[in-house]
Protein backbone atom coordinates (compact mmCIF):
# COMPACT_ATOMS: atom_id res chain seq x y z
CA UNK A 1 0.00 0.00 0.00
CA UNK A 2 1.54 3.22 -1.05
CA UNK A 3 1.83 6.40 1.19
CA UNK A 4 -0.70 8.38 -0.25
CA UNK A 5 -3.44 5.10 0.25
CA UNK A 6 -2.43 5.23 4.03
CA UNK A 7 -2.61 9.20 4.04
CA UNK A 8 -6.37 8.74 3.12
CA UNK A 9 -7.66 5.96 5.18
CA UNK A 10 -6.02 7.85 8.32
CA UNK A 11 -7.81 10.58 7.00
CA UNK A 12 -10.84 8.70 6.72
CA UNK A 13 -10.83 7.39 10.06
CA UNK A 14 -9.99 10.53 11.87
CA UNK A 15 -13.16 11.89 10.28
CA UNK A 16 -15.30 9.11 11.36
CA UNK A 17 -14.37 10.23 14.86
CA UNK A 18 -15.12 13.43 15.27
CA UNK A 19 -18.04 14.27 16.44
CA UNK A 20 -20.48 17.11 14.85
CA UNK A 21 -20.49 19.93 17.98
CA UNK A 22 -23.47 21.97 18.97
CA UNK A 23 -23.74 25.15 18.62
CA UNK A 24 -22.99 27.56 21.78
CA UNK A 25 -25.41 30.09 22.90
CA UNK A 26 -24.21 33.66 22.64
CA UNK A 27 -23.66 35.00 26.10
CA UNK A 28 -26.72 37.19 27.23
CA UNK A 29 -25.53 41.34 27.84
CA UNK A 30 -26.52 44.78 28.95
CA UNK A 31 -24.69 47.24 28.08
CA UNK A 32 -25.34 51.10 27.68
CA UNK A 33 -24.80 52.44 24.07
CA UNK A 34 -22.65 55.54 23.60
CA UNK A 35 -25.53 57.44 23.90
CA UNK A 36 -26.95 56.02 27.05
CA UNK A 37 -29.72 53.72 26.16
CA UNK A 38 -29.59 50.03 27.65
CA UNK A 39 -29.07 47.19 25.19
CA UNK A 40 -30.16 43.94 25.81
CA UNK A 41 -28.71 41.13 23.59
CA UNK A 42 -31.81 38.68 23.92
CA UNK A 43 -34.28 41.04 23.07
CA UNK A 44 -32.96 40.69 19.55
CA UNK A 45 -32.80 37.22 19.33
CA UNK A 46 -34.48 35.92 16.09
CA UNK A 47 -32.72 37.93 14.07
CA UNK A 48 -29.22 36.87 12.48
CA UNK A 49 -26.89 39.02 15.16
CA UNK A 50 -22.96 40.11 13.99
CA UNK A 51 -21.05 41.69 17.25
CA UNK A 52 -18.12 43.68 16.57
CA UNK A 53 -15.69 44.20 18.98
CA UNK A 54 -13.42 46.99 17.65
CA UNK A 55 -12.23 50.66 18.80
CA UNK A 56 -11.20 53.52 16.80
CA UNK A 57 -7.80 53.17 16.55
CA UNK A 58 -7.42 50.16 15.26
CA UNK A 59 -6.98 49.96 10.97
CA UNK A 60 -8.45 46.67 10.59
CA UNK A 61 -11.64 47.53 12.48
CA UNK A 62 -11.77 50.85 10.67
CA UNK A 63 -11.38 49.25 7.35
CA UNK A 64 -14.48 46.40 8.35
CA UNK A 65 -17.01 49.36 9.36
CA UNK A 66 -18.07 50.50 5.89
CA UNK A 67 -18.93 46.97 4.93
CA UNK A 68 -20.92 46.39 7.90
CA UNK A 69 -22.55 50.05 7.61
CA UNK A 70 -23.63 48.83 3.96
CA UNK A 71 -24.77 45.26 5.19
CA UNK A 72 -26.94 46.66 7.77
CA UNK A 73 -28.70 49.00 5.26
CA UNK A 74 -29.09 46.04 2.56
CA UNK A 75 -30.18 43.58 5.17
CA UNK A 76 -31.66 45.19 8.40
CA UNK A 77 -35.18 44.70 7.46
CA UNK A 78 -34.63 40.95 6.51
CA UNK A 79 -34.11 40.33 9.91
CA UNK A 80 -29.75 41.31 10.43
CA UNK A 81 -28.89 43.42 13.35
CA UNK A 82 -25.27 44.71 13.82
CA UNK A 83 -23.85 45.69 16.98
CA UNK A 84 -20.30 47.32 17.68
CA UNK A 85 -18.73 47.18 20.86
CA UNK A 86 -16.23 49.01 21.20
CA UNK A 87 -13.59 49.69 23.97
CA UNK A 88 -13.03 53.07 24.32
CA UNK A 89 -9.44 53.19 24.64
CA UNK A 90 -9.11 56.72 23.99
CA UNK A 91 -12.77 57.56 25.41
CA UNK A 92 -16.27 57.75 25.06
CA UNK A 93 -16.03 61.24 23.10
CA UNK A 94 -13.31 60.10 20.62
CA UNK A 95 -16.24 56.60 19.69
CA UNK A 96 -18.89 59.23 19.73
CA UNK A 97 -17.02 61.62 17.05
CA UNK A 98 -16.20 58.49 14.94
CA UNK A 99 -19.28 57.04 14.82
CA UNK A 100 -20.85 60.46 13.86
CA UNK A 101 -17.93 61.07 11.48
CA UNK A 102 -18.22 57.98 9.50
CA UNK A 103 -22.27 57.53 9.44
CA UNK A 104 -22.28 54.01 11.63
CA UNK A 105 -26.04 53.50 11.34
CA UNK A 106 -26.09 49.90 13.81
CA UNK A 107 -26.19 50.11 17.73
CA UNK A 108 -22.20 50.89 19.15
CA UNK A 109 -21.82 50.10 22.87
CA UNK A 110 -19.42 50.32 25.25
CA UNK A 111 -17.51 46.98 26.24
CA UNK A 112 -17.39 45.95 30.29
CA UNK A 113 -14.94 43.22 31.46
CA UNK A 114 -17.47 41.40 32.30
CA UNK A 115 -18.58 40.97 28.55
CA UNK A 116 -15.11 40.58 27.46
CA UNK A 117 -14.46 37.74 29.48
CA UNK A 118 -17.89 36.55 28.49
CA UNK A 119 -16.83 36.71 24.82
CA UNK A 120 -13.52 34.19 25.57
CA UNK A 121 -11.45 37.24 26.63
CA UNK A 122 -11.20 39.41 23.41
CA UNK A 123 -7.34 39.37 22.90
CA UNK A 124 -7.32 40.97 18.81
CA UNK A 125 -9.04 43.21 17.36
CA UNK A 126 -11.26 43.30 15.47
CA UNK A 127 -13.11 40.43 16.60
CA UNK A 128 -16.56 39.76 15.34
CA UNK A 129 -19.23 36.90 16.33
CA UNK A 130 -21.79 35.47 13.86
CA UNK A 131 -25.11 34.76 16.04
CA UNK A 132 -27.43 32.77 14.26
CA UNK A 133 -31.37 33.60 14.94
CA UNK A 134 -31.99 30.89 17.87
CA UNK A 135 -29.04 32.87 19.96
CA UNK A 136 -26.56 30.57 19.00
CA UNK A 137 -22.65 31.26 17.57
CA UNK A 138 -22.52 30.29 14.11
CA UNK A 139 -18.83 31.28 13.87
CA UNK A 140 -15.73 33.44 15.10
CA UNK A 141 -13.96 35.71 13.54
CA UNK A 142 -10.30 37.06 14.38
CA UNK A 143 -8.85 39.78 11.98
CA UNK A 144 -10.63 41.80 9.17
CA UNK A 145 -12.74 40.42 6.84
CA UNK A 146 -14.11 41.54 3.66
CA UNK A 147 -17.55 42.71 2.96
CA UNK A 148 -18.36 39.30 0.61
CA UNK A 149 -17.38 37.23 3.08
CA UNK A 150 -19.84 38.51 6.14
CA UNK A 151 -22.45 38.74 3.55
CA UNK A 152 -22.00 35.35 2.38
CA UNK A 153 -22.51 34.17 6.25
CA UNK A 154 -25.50 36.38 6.20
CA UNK A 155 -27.12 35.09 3.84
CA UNK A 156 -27.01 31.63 4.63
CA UNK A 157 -28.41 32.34 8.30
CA UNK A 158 -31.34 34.50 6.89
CA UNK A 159 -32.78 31.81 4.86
């Protein structure tokens, strides 16, 4: 039997032994938004959720925000809800200004520990979680992503 036969079989039987994992429910939150209101993740469950952790001085996150800014206006009233989280490193004011500055048009609130650590300790931004519409994480995301690819994800989960 050559090597590549015994590459495939082992591949085979590792397959056969992994198990098909459940989905995780997205940790439940309040948190204020930058302009005060409470937000309360379950209330919004049903629709297909994407949290972004980011802050404004980070490039990648800037670069993701138009894409999600257009996503939310092409899919919001299919049932998508975006929500930024972002941690204020250089203040409330400075997230304020940028959000105002750049047109963000989906909920931005302000990131606690306790969410953080919630969230598998957030250790790169951005960071962005896919929630499917039964509260659930579809999928992870570490790094920036383009617009095609979220609204590829989207898609699927609104069907």
């Amino acid at each position: 039997m050559n090597i590549f036969k015994i590459f495939i079989l082992s591949f085979l039987f590792i397959l056969s032994c992994t198990e098909k994992t459940k989905l995780q429910r997205a940790p439940d939150f309040n948190l204020k938004t930058i302009y005060e209101d409470e937000f309360h993740l379950y209330d919004y469950i049903g629709n297909v959720i994407i949290i972004d952790f980011w802050d404004t001085w980070c490039p990648p996150c800037r670069a993701e925000i138009p894409h999600f800014i257009e996503l939310y206006n092409k899919y919001k009233d299919k049932g998508l809800l975006i929500v930024g989280i972002a941690f204020a490193r250089e203040g409330i004011e400075k997230v304020k200004s940028f959000v105002n500055d750049e047109g963000i048009n989906y909920p931005v609130l302000i990131a606690n520990p306790e969410v953080v650590k919630n969230y598998g300790g957030i250790t790169a931004i951005p960071t962005t979680f896919i929630i499917n519409k039964n509260g659930e994480i579809f999928e992870k995301i570490i790094g920036y992503r383009n617009k095609e690819f979220f609204e590829e994800k989207i898609k699927i989960l609104l069907k």
